[in-house]
PDB file of N, CA and C in Angstrom:
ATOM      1  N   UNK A   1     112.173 119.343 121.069  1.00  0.00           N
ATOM      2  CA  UNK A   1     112.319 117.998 120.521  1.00  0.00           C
ATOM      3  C   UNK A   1     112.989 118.111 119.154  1.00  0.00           C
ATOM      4  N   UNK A   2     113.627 117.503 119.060  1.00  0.00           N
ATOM      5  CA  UNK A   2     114.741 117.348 117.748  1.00  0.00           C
ATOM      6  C   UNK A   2     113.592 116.694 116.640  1.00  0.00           C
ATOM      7  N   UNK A   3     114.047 116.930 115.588  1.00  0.00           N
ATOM      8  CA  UNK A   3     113.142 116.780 113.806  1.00  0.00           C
ATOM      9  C   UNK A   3     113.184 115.458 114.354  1.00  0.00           C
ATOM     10  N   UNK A   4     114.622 114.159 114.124  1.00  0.00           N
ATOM     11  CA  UNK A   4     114.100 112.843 114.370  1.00  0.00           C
ATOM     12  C   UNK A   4     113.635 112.465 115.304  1.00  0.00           C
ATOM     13  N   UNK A   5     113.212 112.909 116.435  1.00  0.00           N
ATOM     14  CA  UNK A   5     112.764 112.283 117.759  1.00  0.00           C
ATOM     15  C   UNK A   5     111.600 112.517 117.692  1.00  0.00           C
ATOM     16  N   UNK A   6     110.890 113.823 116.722  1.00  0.00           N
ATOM     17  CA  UNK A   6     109.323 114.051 115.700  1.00  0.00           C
ATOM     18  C   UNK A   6     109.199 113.106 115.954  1.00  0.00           C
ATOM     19  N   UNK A   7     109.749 112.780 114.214  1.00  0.00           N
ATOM     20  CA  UNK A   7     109.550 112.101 113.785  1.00  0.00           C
ATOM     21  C   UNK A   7     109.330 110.460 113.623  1.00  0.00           C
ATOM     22  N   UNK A   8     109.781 110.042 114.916  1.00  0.00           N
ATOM     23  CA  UNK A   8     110.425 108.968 115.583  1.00  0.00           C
ATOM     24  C   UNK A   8     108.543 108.633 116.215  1.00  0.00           C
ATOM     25  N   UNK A   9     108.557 109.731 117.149  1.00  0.00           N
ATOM     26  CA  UNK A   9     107.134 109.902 117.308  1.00  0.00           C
ATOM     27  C   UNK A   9     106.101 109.526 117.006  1.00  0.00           C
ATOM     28  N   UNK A  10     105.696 110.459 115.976  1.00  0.00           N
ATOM     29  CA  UNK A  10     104.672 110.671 114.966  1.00  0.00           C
ATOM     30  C   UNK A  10     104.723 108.919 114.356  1.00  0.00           C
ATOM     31  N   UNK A  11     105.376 108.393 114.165  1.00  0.00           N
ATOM     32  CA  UNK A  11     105.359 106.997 113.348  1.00  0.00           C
ATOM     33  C   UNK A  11     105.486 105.770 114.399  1.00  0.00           C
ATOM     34  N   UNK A  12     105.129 106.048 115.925  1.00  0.00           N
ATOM     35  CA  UNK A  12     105.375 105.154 116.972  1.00  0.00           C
ATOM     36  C   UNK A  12     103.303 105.316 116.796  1.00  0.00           C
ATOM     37  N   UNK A  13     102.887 106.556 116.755  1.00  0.00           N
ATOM     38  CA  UNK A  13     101.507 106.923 116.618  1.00  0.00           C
ATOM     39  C   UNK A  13     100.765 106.398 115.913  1.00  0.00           C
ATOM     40  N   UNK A  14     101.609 106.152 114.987  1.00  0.00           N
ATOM     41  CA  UNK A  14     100.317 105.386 113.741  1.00  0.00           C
ATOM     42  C   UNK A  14     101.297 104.380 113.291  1.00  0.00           C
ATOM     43  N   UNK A  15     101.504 103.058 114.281  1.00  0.00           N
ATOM     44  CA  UNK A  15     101.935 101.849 114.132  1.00  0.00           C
ATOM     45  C   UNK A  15     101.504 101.101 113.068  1.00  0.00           C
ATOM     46  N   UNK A  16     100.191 101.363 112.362  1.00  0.00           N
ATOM     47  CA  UNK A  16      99.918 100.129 111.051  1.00  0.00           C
ATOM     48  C   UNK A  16      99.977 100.820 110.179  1.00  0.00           C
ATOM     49  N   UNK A  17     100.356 102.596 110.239  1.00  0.00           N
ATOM     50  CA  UNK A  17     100.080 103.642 108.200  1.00  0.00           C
ATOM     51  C   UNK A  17     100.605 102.678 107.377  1.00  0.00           C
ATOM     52  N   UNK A  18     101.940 101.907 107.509  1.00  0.00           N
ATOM     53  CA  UNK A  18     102.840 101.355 106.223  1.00  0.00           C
ATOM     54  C   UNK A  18     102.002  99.880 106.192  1.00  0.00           C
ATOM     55  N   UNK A  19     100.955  99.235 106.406  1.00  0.00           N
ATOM     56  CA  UNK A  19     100.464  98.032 106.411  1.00  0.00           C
ATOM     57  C   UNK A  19      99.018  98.141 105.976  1.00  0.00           C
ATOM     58  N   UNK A  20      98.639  99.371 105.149  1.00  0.00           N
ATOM     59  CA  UNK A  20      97.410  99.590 104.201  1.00  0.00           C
ATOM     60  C   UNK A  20      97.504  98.350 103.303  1.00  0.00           C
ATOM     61  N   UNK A  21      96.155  98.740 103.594  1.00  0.00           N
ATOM     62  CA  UNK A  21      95.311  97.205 102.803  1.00  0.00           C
ATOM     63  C   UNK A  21      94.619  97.738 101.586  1.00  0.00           C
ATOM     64  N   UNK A  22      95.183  97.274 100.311  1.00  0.00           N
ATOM     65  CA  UNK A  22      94.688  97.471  98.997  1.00  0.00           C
ATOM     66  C   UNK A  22      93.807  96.516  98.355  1.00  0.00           C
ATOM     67  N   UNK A  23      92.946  96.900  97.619  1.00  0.00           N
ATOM     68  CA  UNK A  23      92.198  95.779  97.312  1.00  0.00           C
ATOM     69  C   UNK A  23      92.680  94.909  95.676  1.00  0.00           C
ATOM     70  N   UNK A  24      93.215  94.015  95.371  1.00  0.00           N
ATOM     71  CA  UNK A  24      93.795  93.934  94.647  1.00  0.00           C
ATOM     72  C   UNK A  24      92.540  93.021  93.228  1.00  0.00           C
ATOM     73  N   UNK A  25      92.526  93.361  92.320  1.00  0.00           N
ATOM     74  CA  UNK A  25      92.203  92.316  90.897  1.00  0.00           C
ATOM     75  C   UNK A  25      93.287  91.507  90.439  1.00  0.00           C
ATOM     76  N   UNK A  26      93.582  90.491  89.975  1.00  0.00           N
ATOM     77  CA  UNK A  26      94.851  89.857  89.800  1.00  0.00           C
ATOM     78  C   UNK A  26      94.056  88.945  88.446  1.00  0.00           C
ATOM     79  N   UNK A  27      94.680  89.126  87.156  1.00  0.00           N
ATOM     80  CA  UNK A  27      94.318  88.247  86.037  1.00  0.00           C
ATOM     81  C   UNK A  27      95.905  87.523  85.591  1.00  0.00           C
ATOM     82  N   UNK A  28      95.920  86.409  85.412  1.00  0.00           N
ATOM     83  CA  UNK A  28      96.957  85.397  84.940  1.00  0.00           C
ATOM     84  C   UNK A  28      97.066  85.758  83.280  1.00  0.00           C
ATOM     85  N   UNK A  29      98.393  85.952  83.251  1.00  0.00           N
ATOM     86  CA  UNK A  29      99.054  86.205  81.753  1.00  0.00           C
ATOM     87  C   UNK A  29     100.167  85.701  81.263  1.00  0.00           C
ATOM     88  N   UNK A  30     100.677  85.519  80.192  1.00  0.00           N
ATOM     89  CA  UNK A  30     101.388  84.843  79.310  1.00  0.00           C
ATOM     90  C   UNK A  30     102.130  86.010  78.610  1.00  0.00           C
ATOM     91  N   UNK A  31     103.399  86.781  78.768  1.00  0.00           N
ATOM     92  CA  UNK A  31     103.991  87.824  77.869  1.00  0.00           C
ATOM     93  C   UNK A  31     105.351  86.671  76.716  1.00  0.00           C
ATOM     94  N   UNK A  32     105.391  87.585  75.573  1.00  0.00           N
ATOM     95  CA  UNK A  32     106.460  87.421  74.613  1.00  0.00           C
ATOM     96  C   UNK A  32     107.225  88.351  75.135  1.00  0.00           C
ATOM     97  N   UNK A  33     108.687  88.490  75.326  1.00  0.00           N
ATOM     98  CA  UNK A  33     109.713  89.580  75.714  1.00  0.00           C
ATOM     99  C   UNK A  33     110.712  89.581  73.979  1.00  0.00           C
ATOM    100  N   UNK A  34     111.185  90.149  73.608  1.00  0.00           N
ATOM    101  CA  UNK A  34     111.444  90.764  72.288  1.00  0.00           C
ATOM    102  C   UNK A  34     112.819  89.733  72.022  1.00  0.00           C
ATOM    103  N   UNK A  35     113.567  89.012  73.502  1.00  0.00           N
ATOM    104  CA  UNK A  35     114.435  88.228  73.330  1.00  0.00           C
ATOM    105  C   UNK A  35     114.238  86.760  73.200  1.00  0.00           C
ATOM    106  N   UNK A  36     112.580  86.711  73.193  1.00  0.00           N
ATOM    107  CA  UNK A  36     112.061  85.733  73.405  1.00  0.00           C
ATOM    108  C   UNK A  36     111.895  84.814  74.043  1.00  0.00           C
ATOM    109  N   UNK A  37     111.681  84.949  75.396  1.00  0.00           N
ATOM    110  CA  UNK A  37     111.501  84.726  76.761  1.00  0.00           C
ATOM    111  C   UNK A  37     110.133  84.971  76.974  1.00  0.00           C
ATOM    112  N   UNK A  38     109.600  83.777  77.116  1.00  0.00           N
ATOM    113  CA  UNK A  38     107.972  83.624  77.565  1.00  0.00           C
ATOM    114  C   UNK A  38     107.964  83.793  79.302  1.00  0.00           C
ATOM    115  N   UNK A  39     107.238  84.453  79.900  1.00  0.00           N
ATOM    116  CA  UNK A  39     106.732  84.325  80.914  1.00  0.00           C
ATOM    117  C   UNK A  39     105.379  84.507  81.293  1.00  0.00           C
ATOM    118  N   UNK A  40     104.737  83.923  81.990  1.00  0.00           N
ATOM    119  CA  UNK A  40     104.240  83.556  82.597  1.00  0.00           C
ATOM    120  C   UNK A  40     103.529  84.347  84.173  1.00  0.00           C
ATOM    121  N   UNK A  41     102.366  85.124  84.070  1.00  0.00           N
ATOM    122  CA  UNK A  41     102.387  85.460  86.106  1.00  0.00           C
ATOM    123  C   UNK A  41     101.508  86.425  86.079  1.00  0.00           C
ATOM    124  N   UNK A  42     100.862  86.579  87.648  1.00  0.00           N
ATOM    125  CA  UNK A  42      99.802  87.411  88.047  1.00  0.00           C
ATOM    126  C   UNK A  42      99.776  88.727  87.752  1.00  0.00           C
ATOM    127  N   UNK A  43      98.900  89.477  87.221  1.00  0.00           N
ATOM    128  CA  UNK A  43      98.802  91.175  87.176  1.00  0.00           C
ATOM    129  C   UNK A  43      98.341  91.771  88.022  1.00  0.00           C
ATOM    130  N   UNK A  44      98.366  92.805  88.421  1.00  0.00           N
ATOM    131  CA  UNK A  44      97.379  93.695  88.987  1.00  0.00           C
ATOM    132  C   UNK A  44      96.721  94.558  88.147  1.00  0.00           C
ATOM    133  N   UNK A  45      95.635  94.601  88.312  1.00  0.00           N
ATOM    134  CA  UNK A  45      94.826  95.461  87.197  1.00  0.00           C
ATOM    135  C   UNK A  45      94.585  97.147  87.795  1.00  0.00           C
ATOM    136  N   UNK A  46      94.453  96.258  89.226  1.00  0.00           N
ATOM    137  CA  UNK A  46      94.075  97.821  90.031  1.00  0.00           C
ATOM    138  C   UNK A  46      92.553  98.715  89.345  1.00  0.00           C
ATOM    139  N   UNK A  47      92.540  99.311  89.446  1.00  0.00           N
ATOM    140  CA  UNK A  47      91.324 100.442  88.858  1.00  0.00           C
ATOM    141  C   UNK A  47      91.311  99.962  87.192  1.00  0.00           C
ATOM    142  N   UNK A  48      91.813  99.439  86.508  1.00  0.00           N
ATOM    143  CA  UNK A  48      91.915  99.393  85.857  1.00  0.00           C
ATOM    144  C   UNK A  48      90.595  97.902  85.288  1.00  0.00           C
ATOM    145  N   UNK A  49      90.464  98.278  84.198  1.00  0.00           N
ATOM    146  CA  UNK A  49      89.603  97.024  83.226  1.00  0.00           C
ATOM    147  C   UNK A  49      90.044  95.930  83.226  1.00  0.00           C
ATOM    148  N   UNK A  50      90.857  95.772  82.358  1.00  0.00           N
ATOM    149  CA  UNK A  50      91.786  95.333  80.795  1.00  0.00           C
ATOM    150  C   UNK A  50      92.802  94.939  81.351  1.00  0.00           C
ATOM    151  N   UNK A  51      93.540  94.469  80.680  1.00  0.00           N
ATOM    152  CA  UNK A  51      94.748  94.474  80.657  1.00  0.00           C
ATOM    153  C   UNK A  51      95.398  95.143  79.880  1.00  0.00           C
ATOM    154  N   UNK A  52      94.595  94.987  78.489  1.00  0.00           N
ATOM    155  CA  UNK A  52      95.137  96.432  77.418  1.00  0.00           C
ATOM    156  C   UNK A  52      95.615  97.703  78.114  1.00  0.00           C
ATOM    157  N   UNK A  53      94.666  97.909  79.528  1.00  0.00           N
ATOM    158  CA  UNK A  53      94.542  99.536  79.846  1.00  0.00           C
ATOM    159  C   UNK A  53      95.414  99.609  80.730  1.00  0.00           C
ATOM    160  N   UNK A  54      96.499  98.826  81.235  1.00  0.00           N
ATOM    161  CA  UNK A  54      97.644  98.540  81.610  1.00  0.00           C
ATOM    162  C   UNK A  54      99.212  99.011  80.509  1.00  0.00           C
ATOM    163  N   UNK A  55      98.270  99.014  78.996  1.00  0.00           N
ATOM    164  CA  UNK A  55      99.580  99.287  78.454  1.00  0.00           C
ATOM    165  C   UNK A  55      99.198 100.396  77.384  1.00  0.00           C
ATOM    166  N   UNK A  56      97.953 100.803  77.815  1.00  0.00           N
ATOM    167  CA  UNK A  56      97.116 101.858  77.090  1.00  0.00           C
ATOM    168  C   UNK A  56      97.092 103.090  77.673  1.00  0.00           C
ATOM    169  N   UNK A  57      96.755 102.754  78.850  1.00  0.00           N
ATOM    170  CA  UNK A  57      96.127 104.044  79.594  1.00  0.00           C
ATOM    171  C   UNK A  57      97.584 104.240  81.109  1.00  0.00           C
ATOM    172  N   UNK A  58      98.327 103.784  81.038  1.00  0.00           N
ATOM    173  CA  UNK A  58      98.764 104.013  81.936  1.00  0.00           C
ATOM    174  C   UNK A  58     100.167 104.506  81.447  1.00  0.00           C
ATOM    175  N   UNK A  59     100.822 105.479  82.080  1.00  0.00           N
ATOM    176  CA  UNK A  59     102.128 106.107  82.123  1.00  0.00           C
ATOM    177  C   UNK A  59     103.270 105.348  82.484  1.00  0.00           C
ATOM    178  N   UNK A  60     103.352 104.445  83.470  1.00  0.00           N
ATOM    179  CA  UNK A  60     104.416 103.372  83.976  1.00  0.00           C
ATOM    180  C   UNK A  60     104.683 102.813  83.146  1.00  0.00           C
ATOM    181  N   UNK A  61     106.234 103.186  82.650  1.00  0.00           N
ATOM    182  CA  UNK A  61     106.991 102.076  81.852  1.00  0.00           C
ATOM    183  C   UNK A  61     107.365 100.763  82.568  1.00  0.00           C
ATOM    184  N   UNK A  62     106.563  99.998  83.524  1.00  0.00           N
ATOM    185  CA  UNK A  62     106.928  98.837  83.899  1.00  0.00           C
ATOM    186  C   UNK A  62     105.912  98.344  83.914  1.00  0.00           C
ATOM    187  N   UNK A  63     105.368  97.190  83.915  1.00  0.00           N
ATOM    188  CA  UNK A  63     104.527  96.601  84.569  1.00  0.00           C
ATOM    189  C   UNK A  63     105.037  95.446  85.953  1.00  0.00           C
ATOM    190  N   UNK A  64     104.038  94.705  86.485  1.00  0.00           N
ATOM    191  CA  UNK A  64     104.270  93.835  87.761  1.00  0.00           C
ATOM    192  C   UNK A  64     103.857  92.932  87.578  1.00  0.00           C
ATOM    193  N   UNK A  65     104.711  91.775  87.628  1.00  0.00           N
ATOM    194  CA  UNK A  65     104.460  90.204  87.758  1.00  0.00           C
ATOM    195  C   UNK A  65     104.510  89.368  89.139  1.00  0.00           C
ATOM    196  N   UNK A  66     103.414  88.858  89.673  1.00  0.00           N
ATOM    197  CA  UNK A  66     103.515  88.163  91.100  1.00  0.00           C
ATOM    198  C   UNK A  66     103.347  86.699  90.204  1.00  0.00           C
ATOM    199  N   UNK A  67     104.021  85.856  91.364  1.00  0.00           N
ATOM    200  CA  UNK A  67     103.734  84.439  90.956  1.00  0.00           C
ATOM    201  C   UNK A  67     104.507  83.473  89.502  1.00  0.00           C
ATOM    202  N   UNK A  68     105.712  84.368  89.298  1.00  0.00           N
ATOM    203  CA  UNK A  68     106.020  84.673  88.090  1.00  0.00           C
ATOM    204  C   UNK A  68     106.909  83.143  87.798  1.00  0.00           C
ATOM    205  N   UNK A  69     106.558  82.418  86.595  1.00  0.00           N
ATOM    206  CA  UNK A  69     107.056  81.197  85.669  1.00  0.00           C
ATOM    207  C   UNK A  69     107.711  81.396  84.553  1.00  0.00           C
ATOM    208  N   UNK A  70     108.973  80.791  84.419  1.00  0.00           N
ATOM    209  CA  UNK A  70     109.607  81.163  83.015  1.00  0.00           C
ATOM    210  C   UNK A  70     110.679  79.972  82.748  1.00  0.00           C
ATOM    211  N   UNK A  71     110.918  80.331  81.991  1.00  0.00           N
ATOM    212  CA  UNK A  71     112.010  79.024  81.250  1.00  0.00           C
ATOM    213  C   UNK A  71     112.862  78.949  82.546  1.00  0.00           C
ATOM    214  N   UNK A  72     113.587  80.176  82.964  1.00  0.00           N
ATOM    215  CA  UNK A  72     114.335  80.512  83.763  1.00  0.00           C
ATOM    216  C   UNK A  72     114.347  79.965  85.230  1.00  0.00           C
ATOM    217  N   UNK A  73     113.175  79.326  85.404  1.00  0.00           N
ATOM    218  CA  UNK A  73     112.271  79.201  87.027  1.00  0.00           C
ATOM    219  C   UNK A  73     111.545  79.999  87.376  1.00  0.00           C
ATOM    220  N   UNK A  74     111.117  80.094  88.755  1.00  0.00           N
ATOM    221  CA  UNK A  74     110.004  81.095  89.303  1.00  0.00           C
ATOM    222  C   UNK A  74     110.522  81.972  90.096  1.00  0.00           C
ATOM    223  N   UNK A  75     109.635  82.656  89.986  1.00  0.00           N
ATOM    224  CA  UNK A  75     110.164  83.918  91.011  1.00  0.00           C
ATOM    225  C   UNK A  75     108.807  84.403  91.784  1.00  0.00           C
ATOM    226  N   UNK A  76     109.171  85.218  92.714  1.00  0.00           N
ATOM    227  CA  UNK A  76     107.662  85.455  93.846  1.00  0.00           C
ATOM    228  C   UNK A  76     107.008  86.944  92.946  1.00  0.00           C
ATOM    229  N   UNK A  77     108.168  87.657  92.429  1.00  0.00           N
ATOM    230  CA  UNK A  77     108.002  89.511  91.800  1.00  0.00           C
ATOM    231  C   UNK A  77     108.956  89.389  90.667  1.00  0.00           C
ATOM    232  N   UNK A  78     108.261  90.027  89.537  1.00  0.00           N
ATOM    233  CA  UNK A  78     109.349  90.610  88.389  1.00  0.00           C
ATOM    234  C   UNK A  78     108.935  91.735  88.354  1.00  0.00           C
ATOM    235  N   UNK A  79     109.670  92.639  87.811  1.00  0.00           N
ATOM    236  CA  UNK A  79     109.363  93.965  86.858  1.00  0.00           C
ATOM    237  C   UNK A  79     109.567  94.113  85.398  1.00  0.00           C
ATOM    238  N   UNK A  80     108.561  94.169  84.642  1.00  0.00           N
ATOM    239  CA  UNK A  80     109.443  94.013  83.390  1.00  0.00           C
ATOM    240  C   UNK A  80     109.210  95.402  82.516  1.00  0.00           C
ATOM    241  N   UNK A  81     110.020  95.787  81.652  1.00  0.00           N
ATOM    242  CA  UNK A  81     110.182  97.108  81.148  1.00  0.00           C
ATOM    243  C   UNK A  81     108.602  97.190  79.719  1.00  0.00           C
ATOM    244  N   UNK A  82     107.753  98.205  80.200  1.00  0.00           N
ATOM    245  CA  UNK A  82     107.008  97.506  78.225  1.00  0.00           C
ATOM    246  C   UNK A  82     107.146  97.846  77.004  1.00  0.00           C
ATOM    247  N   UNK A  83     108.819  98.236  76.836  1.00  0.00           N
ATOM    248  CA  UNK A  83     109.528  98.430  75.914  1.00  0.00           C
ATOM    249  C   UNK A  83     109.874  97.021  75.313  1.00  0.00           C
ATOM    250  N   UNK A  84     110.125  96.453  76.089  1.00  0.00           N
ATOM    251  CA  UNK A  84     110.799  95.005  75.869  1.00  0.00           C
ATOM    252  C   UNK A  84     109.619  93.571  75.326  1.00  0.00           C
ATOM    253  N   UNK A  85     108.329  93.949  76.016  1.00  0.00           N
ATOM    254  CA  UNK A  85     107.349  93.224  75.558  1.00  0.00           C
ATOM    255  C   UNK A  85     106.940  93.134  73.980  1.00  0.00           C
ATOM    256  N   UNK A  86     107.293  91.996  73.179  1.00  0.00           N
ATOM    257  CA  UNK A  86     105.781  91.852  72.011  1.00  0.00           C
ATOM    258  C   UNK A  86     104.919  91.748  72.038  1.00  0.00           C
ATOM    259  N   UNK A  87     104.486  90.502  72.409  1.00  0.00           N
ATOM    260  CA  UNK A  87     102.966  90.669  72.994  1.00  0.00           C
ATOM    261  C   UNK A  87     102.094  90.434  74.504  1.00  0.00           C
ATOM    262  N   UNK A  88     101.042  90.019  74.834  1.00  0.00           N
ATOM    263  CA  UNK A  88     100.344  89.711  76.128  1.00  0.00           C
ATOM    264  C   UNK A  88      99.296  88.826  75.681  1.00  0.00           C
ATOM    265  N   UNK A  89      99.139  87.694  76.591  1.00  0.00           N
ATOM    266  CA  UNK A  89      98.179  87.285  76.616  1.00  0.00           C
ATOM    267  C   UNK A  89      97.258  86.747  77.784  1.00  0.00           C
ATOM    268  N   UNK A  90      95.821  86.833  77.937  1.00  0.00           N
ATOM    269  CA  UNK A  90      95.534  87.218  78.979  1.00  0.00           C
ATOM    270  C   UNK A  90      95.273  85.361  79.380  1.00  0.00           C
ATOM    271  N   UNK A  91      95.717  84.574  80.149  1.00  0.00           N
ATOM    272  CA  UNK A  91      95.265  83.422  80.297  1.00  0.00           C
ATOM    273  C   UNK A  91      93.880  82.882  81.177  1.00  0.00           C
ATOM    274  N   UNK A  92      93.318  81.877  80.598  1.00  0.00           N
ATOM    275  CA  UNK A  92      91.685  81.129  81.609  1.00  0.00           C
ATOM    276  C   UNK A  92      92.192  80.484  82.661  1.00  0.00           C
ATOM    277  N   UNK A  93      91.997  80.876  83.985  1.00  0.00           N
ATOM    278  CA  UNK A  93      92.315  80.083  85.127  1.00  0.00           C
ATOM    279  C   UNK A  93      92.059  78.872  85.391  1.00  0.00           C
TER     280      UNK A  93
END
C-alpha cells in the first residue's frame, strides 16, 4: 500500500479526530490598539484565569477575538498582534 493510500486510510478510521470538542471559557472585552481602534469581542481564556494571564503568562504573540465589533463593522474572528494593543478591558455581560 502506497504512504497516501495509508494514509487515506488511517483518516477514513477515525472520521470525527478533526471535530474534538474543547471546552471553551469566553469573557467579553473592550481592547485600545496603539492606532486607536477600539474593539470590541469574545476571548478564550482556555486554562487560563484572567485575562491578564493571556498577556502574562502566555508565549503567543496573538491573541483571539470571536464575535468581534469595531468602528470598522463586525467580524465572526480577528487576530490581533499584542504588540499593537494599549490596553484591555474586561467587560460585564
Amino acid at each position: 500500500m502506497a504512504m497516501d493510500e495509508k494514509a487515506v486510510q488511517e483518516k477514513k478510521s477515525r472520521p470525527d479526530s478533526h471535530k474534538r470538542k474543547f471546552e471553551t471559557t469566553t469573557e467579553l472585552i473592550t481592547i485600545k490598539t496603539i492606532d486607536g481602534s477600539t474593539i470590541r469581542g469574545n476571548i478564550n481564556l482556555g486554562v487560563k484565569e484572567r485575562v491578564s494571564d493571556l498577556f502574562t503568562k502566555s508565549a503567543n504573540p496573538f491573541i483571539v477575538l470571536t464575535g468581534v465589533t469595531s468602528g470598522g463593522g463586525s467580524r465572526q474572528t480577528l487576530f490581533i498582534n499584542k504588540q499593537y494593543i494599549v490596553w484591555v478591558e474586561p467587560e460585564e455581560e
